[in-house]
PDB file of N, CA and C in Angstrom:
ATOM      1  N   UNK A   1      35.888  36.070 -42.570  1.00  0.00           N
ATOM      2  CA  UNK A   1      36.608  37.210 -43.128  1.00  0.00           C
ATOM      3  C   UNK A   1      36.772  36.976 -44.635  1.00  0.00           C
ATOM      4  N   UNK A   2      36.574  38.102 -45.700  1.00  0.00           N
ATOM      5  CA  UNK A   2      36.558  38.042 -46.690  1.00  0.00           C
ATOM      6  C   UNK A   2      38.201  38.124 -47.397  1.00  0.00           C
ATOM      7  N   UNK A   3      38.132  37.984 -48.837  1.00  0.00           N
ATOM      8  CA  UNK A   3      39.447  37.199 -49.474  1.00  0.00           C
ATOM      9  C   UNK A   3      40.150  38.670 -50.115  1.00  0.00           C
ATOM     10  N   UNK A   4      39.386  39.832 -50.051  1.00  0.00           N
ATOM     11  CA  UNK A   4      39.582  40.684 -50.582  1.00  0.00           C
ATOM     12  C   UNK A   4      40.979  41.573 -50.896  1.00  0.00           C
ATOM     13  N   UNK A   5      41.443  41.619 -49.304  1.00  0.00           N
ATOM     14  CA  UNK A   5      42.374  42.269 -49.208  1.00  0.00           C
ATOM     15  C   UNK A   5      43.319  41.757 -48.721  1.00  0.00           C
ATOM     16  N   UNK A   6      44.656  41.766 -49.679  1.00  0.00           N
ATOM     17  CA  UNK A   6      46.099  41.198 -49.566  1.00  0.00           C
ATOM     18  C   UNK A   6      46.503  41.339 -47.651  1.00  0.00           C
ATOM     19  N   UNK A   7      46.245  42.639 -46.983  1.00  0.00           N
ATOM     20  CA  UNK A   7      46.508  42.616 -45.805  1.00  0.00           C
ATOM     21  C   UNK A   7      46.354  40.991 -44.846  1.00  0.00           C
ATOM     22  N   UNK A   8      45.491  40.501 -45.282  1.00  0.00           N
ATOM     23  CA  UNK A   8      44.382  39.769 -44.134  1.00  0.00           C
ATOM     24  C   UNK A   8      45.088  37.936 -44.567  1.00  0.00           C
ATOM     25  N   UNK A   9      46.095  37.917 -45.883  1.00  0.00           N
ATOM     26  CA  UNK A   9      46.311  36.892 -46.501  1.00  0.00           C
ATOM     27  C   UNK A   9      48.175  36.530 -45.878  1.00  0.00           C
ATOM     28  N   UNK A  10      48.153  35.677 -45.495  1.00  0.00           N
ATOM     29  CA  UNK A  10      49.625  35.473 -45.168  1.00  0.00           C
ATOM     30  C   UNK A  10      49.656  34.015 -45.456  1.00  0.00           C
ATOM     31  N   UNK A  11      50.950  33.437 -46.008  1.00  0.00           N
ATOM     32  CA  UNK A  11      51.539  31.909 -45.916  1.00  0.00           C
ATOM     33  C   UNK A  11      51.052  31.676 -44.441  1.00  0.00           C
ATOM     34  N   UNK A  12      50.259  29.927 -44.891  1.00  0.00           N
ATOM     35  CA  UNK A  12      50.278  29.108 -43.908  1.00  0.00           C
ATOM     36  C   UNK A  12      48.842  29.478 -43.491  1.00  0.00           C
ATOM     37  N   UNK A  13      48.340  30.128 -43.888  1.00  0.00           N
ATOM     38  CA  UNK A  13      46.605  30.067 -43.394  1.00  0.00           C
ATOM     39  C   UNK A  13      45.358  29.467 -44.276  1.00  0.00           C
ATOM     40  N   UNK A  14      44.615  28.704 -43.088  1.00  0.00           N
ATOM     41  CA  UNK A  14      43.683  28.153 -44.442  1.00  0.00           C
ATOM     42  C   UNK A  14      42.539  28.844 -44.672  1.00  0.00           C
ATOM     43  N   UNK A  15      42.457  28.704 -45.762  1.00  0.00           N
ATOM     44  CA  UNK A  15      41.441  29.507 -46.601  1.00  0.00           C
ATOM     45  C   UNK A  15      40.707  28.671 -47.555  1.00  0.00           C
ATOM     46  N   UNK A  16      39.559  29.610 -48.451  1.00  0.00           N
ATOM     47  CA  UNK A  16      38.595  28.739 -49.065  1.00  0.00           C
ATOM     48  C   UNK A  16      38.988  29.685 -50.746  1.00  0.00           C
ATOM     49  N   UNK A  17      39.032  28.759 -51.634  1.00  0.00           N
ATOM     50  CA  UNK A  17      39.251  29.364 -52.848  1.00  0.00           C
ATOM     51  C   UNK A  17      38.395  28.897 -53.583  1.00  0.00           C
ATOM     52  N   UNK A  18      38.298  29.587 -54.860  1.00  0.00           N
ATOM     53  CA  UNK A  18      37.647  29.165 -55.784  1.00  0.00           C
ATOM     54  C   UNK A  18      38.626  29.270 -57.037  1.00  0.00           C
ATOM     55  N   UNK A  19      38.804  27.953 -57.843  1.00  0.00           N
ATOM     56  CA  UNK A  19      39.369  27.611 -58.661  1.00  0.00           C
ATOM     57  C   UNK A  19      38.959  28.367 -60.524  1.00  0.00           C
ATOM     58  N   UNK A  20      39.782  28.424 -61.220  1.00  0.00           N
ATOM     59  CA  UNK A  20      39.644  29.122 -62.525  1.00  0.00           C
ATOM     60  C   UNK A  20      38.082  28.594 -62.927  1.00  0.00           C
ATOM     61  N   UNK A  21      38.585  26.795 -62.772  1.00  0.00           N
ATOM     62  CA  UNK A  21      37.178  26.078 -63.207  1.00  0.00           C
ATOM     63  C   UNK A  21      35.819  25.942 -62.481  1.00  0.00           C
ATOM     64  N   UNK A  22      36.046  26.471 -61.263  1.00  0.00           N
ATOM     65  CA  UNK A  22      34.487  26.888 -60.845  1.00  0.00           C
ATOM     66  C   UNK A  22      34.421  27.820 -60.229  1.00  0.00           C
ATOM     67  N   UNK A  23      35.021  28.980 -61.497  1.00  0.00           N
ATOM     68  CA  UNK A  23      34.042  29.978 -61.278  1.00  0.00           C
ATOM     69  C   UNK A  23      32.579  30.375 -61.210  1.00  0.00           C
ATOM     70  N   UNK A  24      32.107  29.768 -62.308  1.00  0.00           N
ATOM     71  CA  UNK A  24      30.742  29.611 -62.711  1.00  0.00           C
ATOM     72  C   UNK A  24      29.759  29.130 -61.248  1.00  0.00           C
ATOM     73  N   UNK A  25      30.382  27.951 -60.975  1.00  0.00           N
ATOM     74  CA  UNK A  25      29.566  26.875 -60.224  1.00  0.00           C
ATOM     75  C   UNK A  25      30.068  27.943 -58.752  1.00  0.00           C
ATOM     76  N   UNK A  26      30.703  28.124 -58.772  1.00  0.00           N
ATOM     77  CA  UNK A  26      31.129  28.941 -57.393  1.00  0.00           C
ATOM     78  C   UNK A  26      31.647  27.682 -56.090  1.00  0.00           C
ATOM     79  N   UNK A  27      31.961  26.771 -56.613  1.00  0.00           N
ATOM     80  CA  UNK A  27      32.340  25.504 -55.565  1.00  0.00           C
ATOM     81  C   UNK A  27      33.926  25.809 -54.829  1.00  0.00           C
ATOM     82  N   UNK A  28      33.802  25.794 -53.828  1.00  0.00           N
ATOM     83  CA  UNK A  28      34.968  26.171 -53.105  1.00  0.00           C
ATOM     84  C   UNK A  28      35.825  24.931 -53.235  1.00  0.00           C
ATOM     85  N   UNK A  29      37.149  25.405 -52.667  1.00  0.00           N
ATOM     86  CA  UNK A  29      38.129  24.261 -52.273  1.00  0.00           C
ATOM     87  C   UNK A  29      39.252  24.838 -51.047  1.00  0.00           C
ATOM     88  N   UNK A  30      38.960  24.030 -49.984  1.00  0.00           N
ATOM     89  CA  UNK A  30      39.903  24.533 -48.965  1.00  0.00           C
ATOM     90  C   UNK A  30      41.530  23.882 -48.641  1.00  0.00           C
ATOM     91  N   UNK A  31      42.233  24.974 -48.423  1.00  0.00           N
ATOM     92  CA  UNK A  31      43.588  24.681 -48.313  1.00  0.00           C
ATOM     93  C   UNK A  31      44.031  25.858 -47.682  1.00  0.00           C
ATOM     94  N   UNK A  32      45.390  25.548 -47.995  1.00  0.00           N
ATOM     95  CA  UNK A  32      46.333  26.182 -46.691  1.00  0.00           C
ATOM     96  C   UNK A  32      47.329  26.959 -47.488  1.00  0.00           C
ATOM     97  N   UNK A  33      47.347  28.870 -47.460  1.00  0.00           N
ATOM     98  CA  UNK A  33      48.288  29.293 -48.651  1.00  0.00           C
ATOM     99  C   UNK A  33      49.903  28.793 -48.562  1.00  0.00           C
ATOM    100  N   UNK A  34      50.179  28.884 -49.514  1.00  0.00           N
ATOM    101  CA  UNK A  34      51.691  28.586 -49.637  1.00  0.00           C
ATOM    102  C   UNK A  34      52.447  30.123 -50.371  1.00  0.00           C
ATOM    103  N   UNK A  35      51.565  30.448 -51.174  1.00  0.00           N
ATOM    104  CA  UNK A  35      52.367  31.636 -52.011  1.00  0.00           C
ATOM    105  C   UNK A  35      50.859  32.769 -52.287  1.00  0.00           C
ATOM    106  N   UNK A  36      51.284  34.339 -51.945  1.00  0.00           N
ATOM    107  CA  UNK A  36      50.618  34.795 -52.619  1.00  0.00           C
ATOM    108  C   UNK A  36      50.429  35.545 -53.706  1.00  0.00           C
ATOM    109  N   UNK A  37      49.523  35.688 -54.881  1.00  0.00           N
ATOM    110  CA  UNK A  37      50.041  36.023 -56.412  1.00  0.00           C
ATOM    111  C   UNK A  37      49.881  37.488 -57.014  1.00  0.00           C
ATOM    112  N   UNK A  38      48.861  38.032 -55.928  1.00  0.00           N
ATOM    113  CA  UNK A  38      47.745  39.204 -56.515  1.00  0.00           C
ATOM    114  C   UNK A  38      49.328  40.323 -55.460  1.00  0.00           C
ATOM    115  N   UNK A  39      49.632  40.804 -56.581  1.00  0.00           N
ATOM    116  CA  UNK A  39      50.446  42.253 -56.011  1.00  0.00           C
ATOM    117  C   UNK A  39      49.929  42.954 -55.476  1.00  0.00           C
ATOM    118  N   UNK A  40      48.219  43.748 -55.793  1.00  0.00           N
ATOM    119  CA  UNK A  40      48.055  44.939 -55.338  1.00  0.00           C
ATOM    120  C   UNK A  40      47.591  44.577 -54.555  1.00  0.00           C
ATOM    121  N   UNK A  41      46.948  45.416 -53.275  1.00  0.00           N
ATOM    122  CA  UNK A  41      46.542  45.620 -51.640  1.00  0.00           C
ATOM    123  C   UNK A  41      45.374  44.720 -51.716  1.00  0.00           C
ATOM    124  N   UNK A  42      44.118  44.992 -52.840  1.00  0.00           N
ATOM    125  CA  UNK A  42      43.068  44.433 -52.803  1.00  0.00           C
ATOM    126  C   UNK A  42      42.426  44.038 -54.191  1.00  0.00           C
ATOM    127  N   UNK A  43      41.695  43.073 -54.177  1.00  0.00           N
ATOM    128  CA  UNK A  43      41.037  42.521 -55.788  1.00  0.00           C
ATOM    129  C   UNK A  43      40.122  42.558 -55.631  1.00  0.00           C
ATOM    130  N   UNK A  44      38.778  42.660 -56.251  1.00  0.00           N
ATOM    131  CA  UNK A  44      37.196  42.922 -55.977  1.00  0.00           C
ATOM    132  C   UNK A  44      36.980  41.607 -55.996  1.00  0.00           C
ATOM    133  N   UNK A  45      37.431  40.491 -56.845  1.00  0.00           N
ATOM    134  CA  UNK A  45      36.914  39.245 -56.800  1.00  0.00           C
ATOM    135  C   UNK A  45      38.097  38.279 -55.610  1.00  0.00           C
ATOM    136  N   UNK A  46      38.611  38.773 -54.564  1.00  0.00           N
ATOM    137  CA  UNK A  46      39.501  38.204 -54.166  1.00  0.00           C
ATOM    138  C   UNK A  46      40.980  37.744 -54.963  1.00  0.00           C
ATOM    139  N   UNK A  47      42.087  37.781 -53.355  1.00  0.00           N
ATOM    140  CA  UNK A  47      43.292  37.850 -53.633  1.00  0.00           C
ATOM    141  C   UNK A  47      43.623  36.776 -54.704  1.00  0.00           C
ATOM    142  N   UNK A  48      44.209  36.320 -55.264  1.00  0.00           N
ATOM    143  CA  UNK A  48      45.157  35.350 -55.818  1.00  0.00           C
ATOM    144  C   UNK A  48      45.640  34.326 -55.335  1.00  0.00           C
ATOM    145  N   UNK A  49      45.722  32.967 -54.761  1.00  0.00           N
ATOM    146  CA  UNK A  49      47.051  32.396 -53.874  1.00  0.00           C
ATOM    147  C   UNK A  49      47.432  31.288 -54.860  1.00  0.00           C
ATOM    148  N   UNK A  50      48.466  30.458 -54.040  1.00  0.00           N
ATOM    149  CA  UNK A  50      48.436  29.233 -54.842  1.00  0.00           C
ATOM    150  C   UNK A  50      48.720  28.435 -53.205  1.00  0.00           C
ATOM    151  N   UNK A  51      48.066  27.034 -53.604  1.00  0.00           N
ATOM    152  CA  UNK A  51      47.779  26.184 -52.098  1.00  0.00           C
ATOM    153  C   UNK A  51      48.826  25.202 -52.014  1.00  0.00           C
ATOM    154  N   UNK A  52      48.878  24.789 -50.814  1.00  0.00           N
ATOM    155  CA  UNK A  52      50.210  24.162 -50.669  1.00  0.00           C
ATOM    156  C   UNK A  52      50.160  22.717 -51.593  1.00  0.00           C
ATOM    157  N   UNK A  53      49.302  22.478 -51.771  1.00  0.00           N
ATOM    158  CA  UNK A  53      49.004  21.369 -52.858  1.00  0.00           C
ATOM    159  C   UNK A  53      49.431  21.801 -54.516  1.00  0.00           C
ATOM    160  N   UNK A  54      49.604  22.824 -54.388  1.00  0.00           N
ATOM    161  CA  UNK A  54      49.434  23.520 -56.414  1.00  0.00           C
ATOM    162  C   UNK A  54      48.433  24.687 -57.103  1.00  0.00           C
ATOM    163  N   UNK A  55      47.514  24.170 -56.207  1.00  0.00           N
ATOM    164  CA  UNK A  55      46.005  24.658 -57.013  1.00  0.00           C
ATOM    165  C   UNK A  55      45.969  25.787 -56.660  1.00  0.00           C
ATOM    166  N   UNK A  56      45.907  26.663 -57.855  1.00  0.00           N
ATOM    167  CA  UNK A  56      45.324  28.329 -57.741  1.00  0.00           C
ATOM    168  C   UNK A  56      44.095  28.977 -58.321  1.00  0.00           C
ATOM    169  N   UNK A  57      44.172  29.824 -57.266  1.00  0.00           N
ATOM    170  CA  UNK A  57      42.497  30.319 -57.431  1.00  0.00           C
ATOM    171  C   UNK A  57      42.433  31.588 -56.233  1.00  0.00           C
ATOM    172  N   UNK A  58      41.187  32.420 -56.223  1.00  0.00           N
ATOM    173  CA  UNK A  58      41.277  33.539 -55.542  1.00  0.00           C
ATOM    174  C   UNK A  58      40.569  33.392 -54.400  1.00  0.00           C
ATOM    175  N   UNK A  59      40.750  34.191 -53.453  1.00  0.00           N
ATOM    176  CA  UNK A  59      40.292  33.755 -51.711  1.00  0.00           C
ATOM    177  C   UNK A  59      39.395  34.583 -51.734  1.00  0.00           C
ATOM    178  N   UNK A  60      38.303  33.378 -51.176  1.00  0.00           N
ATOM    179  CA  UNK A  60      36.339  33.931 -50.700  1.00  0.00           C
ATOM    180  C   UNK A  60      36.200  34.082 -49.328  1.00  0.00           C
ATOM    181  N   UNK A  61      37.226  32.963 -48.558  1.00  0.00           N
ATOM    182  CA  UNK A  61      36.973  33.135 -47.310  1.00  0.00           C
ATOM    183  C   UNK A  61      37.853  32.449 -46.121  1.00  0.00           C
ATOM    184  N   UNK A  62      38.053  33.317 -45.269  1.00  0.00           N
ATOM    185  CA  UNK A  62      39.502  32.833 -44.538  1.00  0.00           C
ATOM    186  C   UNK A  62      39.131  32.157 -43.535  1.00  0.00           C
ATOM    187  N   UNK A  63      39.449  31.038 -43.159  1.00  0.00           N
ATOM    188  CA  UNK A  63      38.839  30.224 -42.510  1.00  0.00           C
ATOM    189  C   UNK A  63      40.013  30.198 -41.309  1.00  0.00           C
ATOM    190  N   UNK A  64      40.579  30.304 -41.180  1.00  0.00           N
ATOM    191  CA  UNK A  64      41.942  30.137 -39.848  1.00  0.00           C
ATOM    192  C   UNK A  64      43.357  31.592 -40.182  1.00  0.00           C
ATOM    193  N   UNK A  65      43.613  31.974 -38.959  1.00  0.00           N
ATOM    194  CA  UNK A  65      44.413  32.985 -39.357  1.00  0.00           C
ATOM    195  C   UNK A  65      45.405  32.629 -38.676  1.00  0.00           C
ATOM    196  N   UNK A  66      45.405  31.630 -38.077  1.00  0.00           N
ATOM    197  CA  UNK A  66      46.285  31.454 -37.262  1.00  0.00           C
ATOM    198  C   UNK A  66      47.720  30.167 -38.080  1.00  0.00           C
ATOM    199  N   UNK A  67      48.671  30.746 -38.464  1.00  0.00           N
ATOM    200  CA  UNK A  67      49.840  29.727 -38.886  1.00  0.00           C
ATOM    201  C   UNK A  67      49.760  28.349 -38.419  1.00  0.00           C
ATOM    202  N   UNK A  68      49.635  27.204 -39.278  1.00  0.00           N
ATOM    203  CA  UNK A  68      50.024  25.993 -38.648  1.00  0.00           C
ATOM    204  C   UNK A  68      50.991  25.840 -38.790  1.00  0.00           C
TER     205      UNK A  68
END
């Protein structure tokens, strides 16, 4: 499932982001949201989050929907 739309994004699911700094390279990094940043419904380049670790960056791909 894609990162697109705020609906599909809730605390506590892991997901795959891509960080400010690889954008370019397009290298993912997976984690688990903690907060989400993007207000409106949907972003063309994916939502916003920040991971329970710190690191923010926008969601490519939702890998678990289910709350741990």
């Amino acid at each position: 499932m894609n990162g697109q739309n705020r609906t599909n994004i809730k605390p506590g699911i892991e997901v795959d982001i891509v960080l400010k700094q690889n954008q370019r390279t397009g290298k993912l990094t997976r984690g688990t949201v903690k907060d989400i940043l993007t207000k409106s419904s949907s972003h063309p380049h994916g939502i916003k989050v920040r991971l329970q670790d710190g690191q923010v960056g926008r969601v490519k791909e939702i890998i678990n929907t289910e709350e741990s």
